[in-house]
C-alpha atoms as a PDB file:
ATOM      1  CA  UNK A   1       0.000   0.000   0.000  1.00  0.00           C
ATOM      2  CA  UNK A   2       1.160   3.576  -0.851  1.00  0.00           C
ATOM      3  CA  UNK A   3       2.358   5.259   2.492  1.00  0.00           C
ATOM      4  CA  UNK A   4      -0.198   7.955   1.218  1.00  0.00           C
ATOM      5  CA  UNK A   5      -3.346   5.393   1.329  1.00  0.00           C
ATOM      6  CA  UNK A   6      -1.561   4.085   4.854  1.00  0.00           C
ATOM      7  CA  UNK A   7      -2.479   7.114   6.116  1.00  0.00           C
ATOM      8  CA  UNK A   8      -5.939   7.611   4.850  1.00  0.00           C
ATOM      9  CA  UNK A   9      -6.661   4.284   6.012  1.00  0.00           C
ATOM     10  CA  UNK A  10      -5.137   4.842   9.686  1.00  0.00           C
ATOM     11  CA  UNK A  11      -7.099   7.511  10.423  1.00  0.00           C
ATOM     12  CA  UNK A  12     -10.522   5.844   8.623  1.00  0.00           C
ATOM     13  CA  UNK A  13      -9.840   3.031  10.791  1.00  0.00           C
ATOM     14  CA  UNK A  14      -9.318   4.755  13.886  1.00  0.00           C
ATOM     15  CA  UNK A  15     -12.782   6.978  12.666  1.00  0.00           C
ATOM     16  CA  UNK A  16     -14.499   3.404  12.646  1.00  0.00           C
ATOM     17  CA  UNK A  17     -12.983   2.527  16.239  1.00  0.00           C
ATOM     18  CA  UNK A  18     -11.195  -0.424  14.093  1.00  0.00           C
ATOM     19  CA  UNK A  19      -8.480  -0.902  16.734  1.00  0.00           C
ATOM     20  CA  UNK A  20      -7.446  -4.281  15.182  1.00  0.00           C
ATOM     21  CA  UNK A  21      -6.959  -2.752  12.167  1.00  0.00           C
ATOM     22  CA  UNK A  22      -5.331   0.314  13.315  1.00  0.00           C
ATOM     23  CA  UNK A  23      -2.581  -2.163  15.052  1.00  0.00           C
ATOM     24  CA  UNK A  24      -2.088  -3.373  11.190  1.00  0.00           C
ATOM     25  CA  UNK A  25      -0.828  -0.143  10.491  1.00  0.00           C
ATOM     26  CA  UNK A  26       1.709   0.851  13.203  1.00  0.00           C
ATOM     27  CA  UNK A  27       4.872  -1.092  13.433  1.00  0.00           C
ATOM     28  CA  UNK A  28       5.374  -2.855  16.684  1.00  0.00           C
ATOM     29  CA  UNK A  29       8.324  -0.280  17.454  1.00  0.00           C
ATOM     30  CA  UNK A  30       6.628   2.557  16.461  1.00  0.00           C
ATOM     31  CA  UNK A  31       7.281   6.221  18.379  1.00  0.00           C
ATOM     32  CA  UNK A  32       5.022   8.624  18.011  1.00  0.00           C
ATOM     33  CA  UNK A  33       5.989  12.452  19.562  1.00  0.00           C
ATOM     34  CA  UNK A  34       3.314  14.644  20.584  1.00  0.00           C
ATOM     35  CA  UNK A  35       5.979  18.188  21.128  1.00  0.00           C
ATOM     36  CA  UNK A  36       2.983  20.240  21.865  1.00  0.00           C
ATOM     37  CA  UNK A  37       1.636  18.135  25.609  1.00  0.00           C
ATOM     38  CA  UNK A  38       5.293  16.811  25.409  1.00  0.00           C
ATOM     39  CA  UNK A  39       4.663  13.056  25.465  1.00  0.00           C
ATOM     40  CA  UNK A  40       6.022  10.126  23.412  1.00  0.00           C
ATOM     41  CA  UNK A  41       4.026   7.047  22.494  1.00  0.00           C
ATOM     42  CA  UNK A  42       6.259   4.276  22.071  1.00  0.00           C
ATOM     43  CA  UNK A  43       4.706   1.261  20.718  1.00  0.00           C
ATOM     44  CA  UNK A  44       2.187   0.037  18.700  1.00  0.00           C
ATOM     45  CA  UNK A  45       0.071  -0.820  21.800  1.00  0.00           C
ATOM     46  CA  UNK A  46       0.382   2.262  23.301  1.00  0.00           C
ATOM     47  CA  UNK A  47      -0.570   3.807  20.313  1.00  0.00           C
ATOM     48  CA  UNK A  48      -4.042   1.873  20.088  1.00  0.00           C
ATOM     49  CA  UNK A  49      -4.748   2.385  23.759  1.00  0.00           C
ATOM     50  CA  UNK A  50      -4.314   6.079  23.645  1.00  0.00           C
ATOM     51  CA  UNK A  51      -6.549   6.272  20.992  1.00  0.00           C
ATOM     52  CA  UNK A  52      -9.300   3.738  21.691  1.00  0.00           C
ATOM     53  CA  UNK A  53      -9.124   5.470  25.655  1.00  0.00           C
ATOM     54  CA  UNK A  54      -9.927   8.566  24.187  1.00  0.00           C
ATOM     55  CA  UNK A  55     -13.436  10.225  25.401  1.00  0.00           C
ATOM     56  CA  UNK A  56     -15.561   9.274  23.081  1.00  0.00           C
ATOM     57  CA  UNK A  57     -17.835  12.035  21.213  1.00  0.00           C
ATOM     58  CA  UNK A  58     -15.568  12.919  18.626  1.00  0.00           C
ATOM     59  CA  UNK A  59     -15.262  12.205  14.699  1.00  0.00           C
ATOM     60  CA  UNK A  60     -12.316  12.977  12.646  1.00  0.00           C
ATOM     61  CA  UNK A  61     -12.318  14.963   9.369  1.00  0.00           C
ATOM     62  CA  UNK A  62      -9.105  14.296   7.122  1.00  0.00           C
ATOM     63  CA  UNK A  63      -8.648  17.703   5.410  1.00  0.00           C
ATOM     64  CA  UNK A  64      -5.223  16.967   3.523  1.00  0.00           C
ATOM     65  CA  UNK A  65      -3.022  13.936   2.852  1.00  0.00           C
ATOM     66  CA  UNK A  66       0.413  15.016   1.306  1.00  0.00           C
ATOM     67  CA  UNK A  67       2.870  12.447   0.430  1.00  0.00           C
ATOM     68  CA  UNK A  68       6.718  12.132  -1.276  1.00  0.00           C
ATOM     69  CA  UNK A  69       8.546   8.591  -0.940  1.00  0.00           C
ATOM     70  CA  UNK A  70       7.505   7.376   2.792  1.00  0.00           C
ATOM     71  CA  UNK A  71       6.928  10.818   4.329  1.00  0.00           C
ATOM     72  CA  UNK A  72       3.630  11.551   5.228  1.00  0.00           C
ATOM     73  CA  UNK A  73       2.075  14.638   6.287  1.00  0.00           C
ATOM     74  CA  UNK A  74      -1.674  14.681   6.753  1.00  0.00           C
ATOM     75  CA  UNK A  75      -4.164  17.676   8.639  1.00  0.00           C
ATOM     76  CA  UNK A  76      -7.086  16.484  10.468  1.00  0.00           C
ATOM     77  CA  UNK A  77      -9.809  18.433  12.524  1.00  0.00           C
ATOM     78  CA  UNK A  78     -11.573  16.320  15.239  1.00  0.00           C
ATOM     79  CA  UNK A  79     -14.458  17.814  16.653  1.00  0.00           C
ATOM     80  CA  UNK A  80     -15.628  16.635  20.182  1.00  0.00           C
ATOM     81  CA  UNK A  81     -19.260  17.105  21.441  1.00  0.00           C
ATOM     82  CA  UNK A  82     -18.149  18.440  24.989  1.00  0.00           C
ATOM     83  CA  UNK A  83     -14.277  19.403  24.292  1.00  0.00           C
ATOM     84  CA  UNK A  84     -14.919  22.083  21.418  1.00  0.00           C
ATOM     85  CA  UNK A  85     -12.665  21.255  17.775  1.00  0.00           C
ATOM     86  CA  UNK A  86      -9.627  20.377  17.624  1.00  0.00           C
ATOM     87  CA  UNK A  87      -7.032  20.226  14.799  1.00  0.00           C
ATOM     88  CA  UNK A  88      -3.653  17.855  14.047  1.00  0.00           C
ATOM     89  CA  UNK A  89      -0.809  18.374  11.529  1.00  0.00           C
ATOM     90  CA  UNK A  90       1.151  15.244  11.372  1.00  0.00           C
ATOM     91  CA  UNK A  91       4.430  13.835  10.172  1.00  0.00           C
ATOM     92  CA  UNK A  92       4.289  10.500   9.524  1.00  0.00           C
ATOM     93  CA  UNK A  93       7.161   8.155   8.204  1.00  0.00           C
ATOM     94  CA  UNK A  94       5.932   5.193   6.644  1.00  0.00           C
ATOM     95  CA  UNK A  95       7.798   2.414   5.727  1.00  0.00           C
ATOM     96  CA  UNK A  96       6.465  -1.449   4.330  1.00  0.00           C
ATOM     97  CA  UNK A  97       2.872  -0.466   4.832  1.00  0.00           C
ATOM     98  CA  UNK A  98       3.238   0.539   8.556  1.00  0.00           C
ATOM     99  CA  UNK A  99       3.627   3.738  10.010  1.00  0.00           C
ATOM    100  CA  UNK A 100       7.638   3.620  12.075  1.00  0.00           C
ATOM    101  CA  UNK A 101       7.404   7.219  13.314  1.00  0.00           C
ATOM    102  CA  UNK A 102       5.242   9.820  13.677  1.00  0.00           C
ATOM    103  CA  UNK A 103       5.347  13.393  15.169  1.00  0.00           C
ATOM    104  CA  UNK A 104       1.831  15.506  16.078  1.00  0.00           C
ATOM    105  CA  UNK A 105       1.067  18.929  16.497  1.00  0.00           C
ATOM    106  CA  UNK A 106      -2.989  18.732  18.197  1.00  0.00           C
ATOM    107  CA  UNK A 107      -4.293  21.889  18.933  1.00  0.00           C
ATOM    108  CA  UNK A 108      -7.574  23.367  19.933  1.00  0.00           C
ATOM    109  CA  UNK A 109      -9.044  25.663  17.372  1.00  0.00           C
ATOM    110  CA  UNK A 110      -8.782  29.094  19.130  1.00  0.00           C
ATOM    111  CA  UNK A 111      -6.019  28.067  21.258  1.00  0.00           C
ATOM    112  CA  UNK A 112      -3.289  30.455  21.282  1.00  0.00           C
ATOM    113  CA  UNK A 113      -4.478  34.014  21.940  1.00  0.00           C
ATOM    114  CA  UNK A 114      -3.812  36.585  19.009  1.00  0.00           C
ATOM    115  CA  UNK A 115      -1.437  39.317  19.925  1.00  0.00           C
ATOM    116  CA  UNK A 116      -2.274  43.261  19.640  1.00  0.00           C
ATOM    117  CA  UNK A 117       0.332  44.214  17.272  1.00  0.00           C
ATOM    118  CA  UNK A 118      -1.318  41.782  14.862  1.00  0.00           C
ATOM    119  CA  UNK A 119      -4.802  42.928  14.798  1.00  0.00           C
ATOM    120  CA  UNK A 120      -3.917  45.825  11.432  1.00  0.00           C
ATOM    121  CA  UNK A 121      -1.948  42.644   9.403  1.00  0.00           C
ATOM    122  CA  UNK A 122      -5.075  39.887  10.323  1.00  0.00           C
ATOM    123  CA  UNK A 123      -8.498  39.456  10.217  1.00  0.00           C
ATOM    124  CA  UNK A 124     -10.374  36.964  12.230  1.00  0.00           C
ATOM    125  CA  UNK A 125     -11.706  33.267  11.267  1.00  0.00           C
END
């Protein structure tokens, strides 16, 4: 499979709650980095439990899927019914059909606070 489709498919399955067939995807090694809350997933295992552990009332909306050779980087939004929307831009390396490494930026939409000087060069979303 294309590390592109890998992707897709990852975060279809883990839309479906398809945790056996998330675990297809992510090599038994895997490490996943998550800079922003400053954790590391190591495993494959870990990886499912995370997200099968997470509150449910969400969905997740792929928005973009960009791939060259086994880099990966997709953009998600995952709104929640009682946590507000979030978004993720993530870095993926994929390598024999199974993601080996990933890093993820998740953010809440609205999260950082717009500074002053900006308000004359932006305009509001």
């Amino acid at each position: 499979m294309e590390p592109s489709k890998v992707i897709e498919t990852l975060w279809g399955r883990i839309q479906e709650r398809d945790w056996t067939g998330v675990a297809e995807l992510v090599a038994e090694d895997a490490v996943i980095e998550w800079p922003i809350s400053l954790e590391r997933i190591v495993g494959r295992d870990s990886f499912v439990a995370v997200n099968r552990e997470y509150p449910e009332g969400w969905s997740i909306h792929v928005l973009k899927v960009v791939a060259q050779g086994e880099e990966v980087v997709s953009e998600v939004e995952v709104p929640h019914d009682s946590l507000g929307v979030f978004r993720a831009a993530s870095f993926w390396t994929v390598r024999d059909g199974q993601v080996v490494r990933g890093t993820e930026y998740w953010t809440s939409m609205g999260a950082d606070p717009r500074p002053e000087w900006r308000t004359g060069f932006v305009e509001p979303m």
